[in-house]
Protein backbone atom coordinates (compact mmCIF):
# COMPACT_ATOMS: atom_id res chain seq x y z
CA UNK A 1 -42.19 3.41 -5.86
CA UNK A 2 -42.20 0.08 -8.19
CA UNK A 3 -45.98 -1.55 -6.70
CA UNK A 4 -46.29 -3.82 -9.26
CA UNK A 5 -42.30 -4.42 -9.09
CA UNK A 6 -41.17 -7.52 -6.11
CA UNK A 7 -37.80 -7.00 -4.98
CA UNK A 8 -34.96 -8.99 -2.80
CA UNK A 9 -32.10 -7.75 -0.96
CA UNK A 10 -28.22 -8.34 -2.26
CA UNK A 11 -27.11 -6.88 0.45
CA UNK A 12 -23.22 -8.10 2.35
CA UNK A 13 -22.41 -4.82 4.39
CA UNK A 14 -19.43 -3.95 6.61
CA UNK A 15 -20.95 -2.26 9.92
CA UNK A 16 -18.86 -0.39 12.60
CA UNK A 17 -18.91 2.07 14.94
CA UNK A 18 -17.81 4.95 11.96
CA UNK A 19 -20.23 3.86 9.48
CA UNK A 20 -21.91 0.80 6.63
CA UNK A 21 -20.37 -0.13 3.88
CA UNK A 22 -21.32 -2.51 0.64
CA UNK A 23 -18.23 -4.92 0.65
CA UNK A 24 -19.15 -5.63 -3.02
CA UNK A 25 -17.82 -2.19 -3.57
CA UNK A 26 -16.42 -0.29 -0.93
CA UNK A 27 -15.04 2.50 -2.69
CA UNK A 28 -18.94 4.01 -2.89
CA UNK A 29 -18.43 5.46 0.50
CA UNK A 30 -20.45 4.68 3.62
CA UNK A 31 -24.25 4.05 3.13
CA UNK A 32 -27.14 5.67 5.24
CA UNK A 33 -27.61 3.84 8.12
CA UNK A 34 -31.35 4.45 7.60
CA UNK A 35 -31.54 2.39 4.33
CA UNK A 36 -30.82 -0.40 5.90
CA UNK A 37 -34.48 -0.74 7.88
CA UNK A 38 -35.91 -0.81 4.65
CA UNK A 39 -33.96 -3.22 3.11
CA UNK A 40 -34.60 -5.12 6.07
CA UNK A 41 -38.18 -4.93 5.49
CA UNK A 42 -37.69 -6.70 1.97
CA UNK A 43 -35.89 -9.77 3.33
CA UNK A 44 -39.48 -10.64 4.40
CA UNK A 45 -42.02 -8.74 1.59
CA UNK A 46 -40.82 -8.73 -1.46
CA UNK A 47 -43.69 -6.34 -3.04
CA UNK A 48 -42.70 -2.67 -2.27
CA UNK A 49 -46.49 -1.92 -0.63
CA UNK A 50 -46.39 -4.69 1.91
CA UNK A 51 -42.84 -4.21 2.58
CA UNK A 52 -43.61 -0.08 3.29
CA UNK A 53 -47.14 -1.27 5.40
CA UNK A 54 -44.60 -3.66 7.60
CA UNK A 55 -42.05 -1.06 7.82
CA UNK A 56 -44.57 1.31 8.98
CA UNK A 57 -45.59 -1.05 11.63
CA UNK A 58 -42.25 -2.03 12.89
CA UNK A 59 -42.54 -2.59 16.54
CA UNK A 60 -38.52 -3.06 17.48
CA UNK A 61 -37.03 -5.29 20.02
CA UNK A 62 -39.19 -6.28 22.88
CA UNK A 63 -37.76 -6.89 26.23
CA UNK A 64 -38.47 -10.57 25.90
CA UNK A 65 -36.25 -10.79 22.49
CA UNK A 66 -33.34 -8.87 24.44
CA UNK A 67 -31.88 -11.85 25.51
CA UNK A 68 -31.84 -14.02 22.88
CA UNK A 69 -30.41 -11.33 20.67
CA UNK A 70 -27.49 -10.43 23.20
CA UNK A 71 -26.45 -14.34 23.75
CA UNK A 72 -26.59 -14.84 19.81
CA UNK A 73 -24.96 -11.93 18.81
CA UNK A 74 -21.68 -12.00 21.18
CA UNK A 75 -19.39 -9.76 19.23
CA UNK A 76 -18.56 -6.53 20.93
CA UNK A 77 -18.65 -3.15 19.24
CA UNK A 78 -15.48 -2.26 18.71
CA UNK A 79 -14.77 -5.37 16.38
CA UNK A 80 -17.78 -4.46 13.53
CA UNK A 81 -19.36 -7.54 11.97
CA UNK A 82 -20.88 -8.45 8.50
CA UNK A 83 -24.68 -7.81 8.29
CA UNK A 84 -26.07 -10.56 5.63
CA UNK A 85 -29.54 -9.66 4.08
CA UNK A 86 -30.05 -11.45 0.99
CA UNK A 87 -32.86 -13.34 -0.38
CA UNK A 88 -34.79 -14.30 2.68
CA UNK A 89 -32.21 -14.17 5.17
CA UNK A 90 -30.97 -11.74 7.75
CA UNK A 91 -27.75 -12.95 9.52
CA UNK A 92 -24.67 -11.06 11.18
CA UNK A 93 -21.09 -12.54 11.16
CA UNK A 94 -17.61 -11.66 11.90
CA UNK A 95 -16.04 -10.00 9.01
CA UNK A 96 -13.82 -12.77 8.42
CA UNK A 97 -16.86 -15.60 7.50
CA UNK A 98 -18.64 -12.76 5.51
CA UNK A 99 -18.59 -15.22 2.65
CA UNK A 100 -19.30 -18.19 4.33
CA UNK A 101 -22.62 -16.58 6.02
CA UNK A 102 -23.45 -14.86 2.56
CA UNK A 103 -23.09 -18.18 0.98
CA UNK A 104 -25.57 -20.33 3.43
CA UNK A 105 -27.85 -17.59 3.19
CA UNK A 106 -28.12 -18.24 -0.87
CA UNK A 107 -27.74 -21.85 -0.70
CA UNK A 108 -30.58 -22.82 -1.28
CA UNK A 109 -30.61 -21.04 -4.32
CA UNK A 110 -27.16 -21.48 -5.51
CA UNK A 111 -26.85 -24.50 -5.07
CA UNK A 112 -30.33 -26.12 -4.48
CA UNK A 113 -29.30 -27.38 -1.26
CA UNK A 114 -30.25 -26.47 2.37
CA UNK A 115 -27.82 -28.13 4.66
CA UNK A 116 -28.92 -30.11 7.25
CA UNK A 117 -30.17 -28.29 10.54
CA UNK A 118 -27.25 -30.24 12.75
CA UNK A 119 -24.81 -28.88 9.99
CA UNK A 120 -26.02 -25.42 10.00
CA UNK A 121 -25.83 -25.28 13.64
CA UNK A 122 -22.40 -26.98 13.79
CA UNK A 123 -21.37 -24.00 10.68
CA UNK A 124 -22.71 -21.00 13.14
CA UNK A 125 -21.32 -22.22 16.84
CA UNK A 126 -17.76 -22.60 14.71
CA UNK A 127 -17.74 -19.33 12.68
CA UNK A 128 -19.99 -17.05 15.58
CA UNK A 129 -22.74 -16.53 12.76
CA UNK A 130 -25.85 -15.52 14.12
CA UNK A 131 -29.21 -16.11 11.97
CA UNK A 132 -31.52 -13.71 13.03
CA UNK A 133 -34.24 -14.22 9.95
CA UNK A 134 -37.10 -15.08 12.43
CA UNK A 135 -36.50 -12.64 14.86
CA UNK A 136 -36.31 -9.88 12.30
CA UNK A 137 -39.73 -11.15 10.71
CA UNK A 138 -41.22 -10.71 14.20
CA UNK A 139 -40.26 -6.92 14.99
CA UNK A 140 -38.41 -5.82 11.40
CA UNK A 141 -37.00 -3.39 14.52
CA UNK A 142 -33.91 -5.66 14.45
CA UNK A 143 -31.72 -2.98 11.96
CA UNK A 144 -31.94 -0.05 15.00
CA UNK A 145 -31.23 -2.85 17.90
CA UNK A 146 -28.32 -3.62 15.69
CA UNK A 147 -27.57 -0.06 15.28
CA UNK A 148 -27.30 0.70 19.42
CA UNK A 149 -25.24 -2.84 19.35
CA UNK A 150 -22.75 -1.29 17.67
CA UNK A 151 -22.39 2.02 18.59
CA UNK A 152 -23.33 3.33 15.14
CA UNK A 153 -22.63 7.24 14.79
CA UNK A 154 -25.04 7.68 12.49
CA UNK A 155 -28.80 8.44 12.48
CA UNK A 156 -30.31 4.53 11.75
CA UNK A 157 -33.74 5.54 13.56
CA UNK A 158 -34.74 7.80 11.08
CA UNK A 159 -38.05 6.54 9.83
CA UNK A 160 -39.33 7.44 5.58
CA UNK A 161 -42.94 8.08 4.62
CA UNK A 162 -44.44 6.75 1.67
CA UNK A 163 -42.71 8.89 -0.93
CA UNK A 164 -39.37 8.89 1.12
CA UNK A 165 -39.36 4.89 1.56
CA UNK A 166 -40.43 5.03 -2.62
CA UNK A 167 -36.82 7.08 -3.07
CA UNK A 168 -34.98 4.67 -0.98
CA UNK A 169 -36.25 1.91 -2.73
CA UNK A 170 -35.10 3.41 -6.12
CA UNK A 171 -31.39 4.15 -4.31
CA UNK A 172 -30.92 0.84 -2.85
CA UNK A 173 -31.60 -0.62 -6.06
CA UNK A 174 -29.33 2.04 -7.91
CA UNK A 175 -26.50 0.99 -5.39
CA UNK A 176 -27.40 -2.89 -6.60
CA UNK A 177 -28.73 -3.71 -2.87
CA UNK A 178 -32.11 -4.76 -3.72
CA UNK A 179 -32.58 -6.60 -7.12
CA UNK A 180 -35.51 -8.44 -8.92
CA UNK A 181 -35.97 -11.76 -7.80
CA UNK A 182 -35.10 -15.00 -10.30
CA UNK A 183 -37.19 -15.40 -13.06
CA UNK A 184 -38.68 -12.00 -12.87
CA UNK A 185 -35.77 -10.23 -14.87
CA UNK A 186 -37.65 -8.11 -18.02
CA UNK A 187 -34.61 -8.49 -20.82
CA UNK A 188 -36.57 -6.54 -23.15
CA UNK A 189 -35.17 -6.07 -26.37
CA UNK A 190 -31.31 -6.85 -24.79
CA UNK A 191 -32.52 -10.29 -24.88
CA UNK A 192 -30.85 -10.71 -28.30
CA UNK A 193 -28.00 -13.06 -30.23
CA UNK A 194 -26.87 -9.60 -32.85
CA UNK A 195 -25.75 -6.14 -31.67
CA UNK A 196 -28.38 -3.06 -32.60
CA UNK A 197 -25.52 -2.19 -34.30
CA UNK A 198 -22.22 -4.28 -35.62
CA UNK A 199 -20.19 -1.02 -35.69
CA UNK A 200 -19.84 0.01 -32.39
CA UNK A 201 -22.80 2.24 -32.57
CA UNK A 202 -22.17 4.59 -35.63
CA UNK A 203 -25.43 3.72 -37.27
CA UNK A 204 -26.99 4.97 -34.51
CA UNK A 205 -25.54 8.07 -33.24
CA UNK A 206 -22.13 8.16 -31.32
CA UNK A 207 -20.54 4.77 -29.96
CA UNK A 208 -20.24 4.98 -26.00
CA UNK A 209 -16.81 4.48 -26.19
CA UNK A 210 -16.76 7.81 -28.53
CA UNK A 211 -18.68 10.12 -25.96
CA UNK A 212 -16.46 9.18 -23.19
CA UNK A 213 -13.12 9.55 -25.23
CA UNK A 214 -14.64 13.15 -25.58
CA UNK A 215 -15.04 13.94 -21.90
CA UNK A 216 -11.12 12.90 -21.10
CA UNK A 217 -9.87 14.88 -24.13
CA UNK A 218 -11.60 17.80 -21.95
CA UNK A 219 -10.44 16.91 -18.90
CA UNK A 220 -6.63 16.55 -19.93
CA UNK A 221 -6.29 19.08 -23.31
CA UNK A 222 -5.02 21.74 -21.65
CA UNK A 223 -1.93 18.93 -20.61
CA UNK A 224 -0.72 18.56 -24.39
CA UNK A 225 1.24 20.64 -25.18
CA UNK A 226 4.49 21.49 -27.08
CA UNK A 227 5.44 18.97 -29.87
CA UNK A 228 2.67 16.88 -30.40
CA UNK A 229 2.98 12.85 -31.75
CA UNK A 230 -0.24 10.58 -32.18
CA UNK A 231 0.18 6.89 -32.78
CA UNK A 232 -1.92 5.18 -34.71
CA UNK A 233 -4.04 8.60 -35.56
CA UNK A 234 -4.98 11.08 -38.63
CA UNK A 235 -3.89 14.53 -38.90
CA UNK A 236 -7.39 16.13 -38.54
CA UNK A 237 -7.68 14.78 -35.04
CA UNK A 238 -5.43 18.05 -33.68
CA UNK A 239 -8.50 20.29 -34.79
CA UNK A 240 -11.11 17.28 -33.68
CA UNK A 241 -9.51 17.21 -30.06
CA UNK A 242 -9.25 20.90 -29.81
CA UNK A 243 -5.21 20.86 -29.15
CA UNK A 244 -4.51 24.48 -29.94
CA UNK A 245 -1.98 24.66 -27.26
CA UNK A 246 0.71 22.03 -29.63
CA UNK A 247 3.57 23.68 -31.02
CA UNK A 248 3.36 21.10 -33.55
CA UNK A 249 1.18 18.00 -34.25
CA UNK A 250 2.76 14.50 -35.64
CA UNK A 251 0.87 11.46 -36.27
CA UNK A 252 2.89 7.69 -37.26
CA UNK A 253 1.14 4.53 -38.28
CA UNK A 254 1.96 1.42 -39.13
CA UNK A 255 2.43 2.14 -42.84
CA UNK A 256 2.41 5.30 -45.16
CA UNK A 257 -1.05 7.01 -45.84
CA UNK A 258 -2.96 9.62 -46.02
CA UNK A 259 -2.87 11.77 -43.11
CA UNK A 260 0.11 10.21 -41.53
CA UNK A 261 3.26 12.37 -41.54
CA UNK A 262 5.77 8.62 -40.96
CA UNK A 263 5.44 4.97 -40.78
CA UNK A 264 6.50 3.32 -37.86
CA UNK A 265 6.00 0.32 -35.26
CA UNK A 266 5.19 1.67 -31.88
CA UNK A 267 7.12 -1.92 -30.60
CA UNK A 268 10.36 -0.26 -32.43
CA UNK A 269 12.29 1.83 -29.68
CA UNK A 270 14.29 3.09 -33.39
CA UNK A 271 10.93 4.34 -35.10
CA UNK A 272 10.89 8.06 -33.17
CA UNK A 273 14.20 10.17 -32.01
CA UNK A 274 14.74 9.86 -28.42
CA UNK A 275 13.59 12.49 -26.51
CA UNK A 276 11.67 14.49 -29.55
CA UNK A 277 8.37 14.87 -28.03
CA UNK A 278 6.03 16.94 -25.05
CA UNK A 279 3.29 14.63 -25.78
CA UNK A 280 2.27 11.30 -26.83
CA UNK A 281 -1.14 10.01 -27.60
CA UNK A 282 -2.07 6.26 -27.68
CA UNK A 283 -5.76 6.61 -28.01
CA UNK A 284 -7.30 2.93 -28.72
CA UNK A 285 -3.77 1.75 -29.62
CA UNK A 286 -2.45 -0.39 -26.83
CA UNK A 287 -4.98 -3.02 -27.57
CA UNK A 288 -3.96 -3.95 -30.83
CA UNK A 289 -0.13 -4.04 -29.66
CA UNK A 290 1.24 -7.23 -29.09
CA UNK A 291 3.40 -6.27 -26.54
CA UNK A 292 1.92 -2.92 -24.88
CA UNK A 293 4.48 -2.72 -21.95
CA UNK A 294 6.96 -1.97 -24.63
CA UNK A 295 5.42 0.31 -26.42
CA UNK A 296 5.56 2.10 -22.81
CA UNK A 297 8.69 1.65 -22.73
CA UNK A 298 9.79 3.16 -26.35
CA UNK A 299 7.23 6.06 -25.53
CA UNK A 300 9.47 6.87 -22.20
CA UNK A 301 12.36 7.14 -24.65
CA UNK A 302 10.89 9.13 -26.58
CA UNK A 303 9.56 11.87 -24.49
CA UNK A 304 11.42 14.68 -23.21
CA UNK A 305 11.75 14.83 -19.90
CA UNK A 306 8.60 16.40 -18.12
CA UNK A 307 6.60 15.26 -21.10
CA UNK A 308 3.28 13.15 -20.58
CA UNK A 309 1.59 10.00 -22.39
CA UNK A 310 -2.27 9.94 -22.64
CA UNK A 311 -3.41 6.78 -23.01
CA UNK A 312 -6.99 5.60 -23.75
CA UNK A 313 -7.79 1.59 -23.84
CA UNK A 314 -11.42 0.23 -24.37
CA UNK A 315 -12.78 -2.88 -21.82
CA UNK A 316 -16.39 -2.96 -23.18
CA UNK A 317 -15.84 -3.43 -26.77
CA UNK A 318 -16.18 -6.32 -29.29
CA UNK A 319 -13.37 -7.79 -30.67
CA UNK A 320 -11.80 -5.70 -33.70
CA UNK A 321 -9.24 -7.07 -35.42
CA UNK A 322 -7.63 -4.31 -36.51
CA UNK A 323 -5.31 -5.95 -37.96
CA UNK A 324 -5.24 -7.95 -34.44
CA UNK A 325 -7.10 -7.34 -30.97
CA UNK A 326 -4.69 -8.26 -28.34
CA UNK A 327 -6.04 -6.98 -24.85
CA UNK A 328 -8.44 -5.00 -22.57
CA UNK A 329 -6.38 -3.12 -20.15
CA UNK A 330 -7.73 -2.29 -16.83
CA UNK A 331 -6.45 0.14 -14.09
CA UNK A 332 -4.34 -1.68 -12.50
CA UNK A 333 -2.56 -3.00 -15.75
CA UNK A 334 -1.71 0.46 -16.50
CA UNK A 335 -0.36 0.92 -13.06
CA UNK A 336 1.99 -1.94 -13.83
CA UNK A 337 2.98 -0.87 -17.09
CA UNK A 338 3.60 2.77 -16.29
CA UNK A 339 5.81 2.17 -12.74
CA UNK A 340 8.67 3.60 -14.42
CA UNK A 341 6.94 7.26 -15.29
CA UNK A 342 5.80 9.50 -12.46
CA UNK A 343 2.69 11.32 -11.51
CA UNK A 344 0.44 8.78 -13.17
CA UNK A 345 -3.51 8.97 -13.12
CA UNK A 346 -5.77 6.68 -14.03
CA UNK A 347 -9.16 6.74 -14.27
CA UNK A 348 -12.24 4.91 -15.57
CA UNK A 349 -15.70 5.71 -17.51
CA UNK A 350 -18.84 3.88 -17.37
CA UNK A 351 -21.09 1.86 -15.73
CA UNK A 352 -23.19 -1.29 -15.74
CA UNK A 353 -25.75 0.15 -18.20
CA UNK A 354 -23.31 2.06 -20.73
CA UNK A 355 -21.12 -1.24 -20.71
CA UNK A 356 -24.39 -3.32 -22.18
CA UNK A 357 -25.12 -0.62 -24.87
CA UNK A 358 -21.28 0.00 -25.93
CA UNK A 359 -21.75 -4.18 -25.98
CA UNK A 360 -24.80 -4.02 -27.70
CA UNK A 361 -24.11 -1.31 -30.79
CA UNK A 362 -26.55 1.31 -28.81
CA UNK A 363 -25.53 5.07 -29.73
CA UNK A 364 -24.81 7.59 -26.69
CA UNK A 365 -28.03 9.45 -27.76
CA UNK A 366 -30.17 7.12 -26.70
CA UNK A 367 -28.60 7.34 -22.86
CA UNK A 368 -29.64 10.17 -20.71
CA UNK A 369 -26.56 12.15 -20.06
CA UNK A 370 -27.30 10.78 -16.17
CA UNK A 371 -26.87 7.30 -17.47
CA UNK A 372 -23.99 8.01 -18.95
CA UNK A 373 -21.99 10.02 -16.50
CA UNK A 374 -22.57 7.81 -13.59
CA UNK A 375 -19.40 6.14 -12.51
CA UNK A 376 -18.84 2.77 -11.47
CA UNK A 377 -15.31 2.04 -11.32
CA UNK A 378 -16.07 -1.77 -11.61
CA UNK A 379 -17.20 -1.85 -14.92
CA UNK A 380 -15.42 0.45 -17.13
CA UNK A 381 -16.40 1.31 -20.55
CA UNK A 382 -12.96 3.19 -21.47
CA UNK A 383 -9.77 2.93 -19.43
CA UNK A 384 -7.52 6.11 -19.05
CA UNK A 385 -3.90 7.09 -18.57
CA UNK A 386 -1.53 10.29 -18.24
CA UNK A 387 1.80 9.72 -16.92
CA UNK A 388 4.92 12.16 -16.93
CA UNK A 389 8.64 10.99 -17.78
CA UNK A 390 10.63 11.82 -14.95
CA UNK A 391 12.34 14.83 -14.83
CA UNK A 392 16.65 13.89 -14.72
CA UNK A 393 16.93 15.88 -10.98
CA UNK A 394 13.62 13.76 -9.75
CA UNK A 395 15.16 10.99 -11.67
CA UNK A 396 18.61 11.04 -10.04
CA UNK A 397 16.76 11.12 -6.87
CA UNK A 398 14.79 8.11 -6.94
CA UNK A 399 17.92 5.97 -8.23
CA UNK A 400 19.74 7.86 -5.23
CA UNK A 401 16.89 6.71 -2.71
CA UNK A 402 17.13 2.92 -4.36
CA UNK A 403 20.78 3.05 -3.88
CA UNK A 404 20.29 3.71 -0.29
């Protein structure tokens, strides 16, 4: 546990009967009910000491704060609420005014403004928000009363000891619930107008983008297969990737050159036979094609059917004009652009922290493999693709079922 470290909740959470979750990013799964006491405790100390000596002496609800707490919060269980602890505040609202409550609760840092105490009240009777800051300060019991409110199935009583409520600390701030308060952000050496390195980290070690092109070669090599084409490749990559299983291995580039067996432009549906290939590899092509969807396209036609694209796209890169940098394609821009294939998978790499050093020029040896492997689907590194050409009976069926 951080003592010297003061921290302050970020926290706009879904609660229902089935579980928590961080509407910032619900796809994390539900959170332990019993976090959310100590969070609570940090909405009033914001040094982790006092906050674990006040969460040790949480009283709970007395019978004399009953009341006020039922008449303010009048939402029944079944409909779940927002639960608002940010800053300094603790408030609950109906899902619907999440926003709205998570915005007066920053306002006064946002925007340097604290409305009026007529127009706060006037904002809460309209949109049922119910501040519950001082009441919460009094007991910090106010995260279990909430709890029974709702008819939580999950175990929100359980109470941490000092080296417990030290691990939640470091987990709520992992999950980006509790953060350092303004001003008291340490940049370190990040805080800096040049990269550590200008090429994408090869003066270091391996670029980011580099280690994680490695682990979805290993996740999807045994998939290509047959006869082999790489656009905008080198011949030595079939040995670099490990693609033993190809039958035979093609690379075509823009123009004629070493390594490349034909020159062609990936935007010209005429520059590979129809039908020719098992696989097709567009690894860091698709941003430096003017119109990608097409390329798509001519890659369909080109692939026998059953055959699979593998498609790899940076997002946290600098621009590389190479000649020109067109795009950074996210998940659901493949999902658009590959509609017409079947069985498509996308998936992401990165996080946060491996974002700022693919940014910054820092090598993937100077990340702990932990750092590196932890996935957070919001900020990609790397974007990934496989998709399958239809077969002509699954085909036929689909144009049969749009017929219909």
């Amino acid at each position: 546990m951080y003592a010297s470290r003061t921290c302050k909740p970020v926290a706009k959470l879904k609660i229902t009967r089935d579980s928590i979750t961080n509407m910032a990013d619900p796809l994390r799964g539900a959170l332990d009910a019993s976090l959310i006491s100590v969070l609570e405790a940090f909405v009033h100390h914001g040094a982790p000491e006092q906050a674990f000596a006040a969460y040790s002496d949480a009283c709970g609800l007395q019978p004399s704060d009953l009341q006020g707490f039922a008449a303010k919060l009048n939402y029944k269980a079944e409909e779940g609420a927002a639960l608002i602890l940010t800053g300094n505040r603790f408030a609950v609202a109906p899902e619907a005014y999440a926003d709205v409550a998570y915005g007066l609760a920053n306002a006064a840092d946002i925007r340097h403004w604290e409305p009026p105490a007529e127009e706060m009240e006037r904002l809460y009777n309209e949109t049922r928000i119910a501040d519950f800051t001082e009441l919460s300060g009094r007991t910090l019991g106010l995260t279990a009363a909430l709890g029974k409110h709702f008819e939580l199935r999950a175990d929100y009583e359980e109470r941490f000891d000092r080296e417990e409520f030290g691990a939640a600390v470091d987990r709520l701030e992992r999950l980006g619930l509790l953060t350092s308060p303004r001003g008291e952000i340490d940049f370190g050496e990040f805080r800096r107008l040049s990269p550590f390195c200008p090429y994408y980290g090869f003066s270091r070690g391996t670029p980011i983008d580099r280690y994680y092109l490695s682990r979805f070669v290993a996740q999807v090599r045994d998939q290509v297969v047959g006869d082999i084409l790489e656009i905008g490749g080198r011949q030595e990559s079939q040995e670099e990737y490990g693609l033993e299983h190809g039958k035979s291995f093609a690379v075509m580039e823009l123009s004629a050159q070493p390594g490349v067996d034909f020159a062609g432009d990936a935007h010209d549906s005429s520059a590979c036979e129809a039908e020719s290939r098992d696989s097709i590899l567009l690894f860091n092509v698709l941003e430096h094609c003017e119109r990608p969807s097409q390329v798509l396209q001519n890659v369909l036609r080109w692939l026998r059917p059953g055959g699979k694209v593998f498609c790899l796209t940076p997002n946290a890169q600098r621009v590389h004009r190479d000649p020109k940098d067109y795009w950074r394609i996210y998940p659901d821009a493949f999902e658009a652009m590959l509609r017409d294939y079947s069985n498509v998978q996308v998936t992401t790499y990165g996080n946060l922290l491996s974002c700022h050093a693919s940014l910054s020029g820092v090598s993937a040896e100077e990340l702990s493999p932990e750092e590196l492997d932890f996935h957070d689907s919001r900020y990609p590194v790397i974007t990934c693709a496989v998709a399958e050409k239809p077969r002509a009976d699954a085909a036929r069926q689909a144009r049969e079922a749009t017929d219909r």
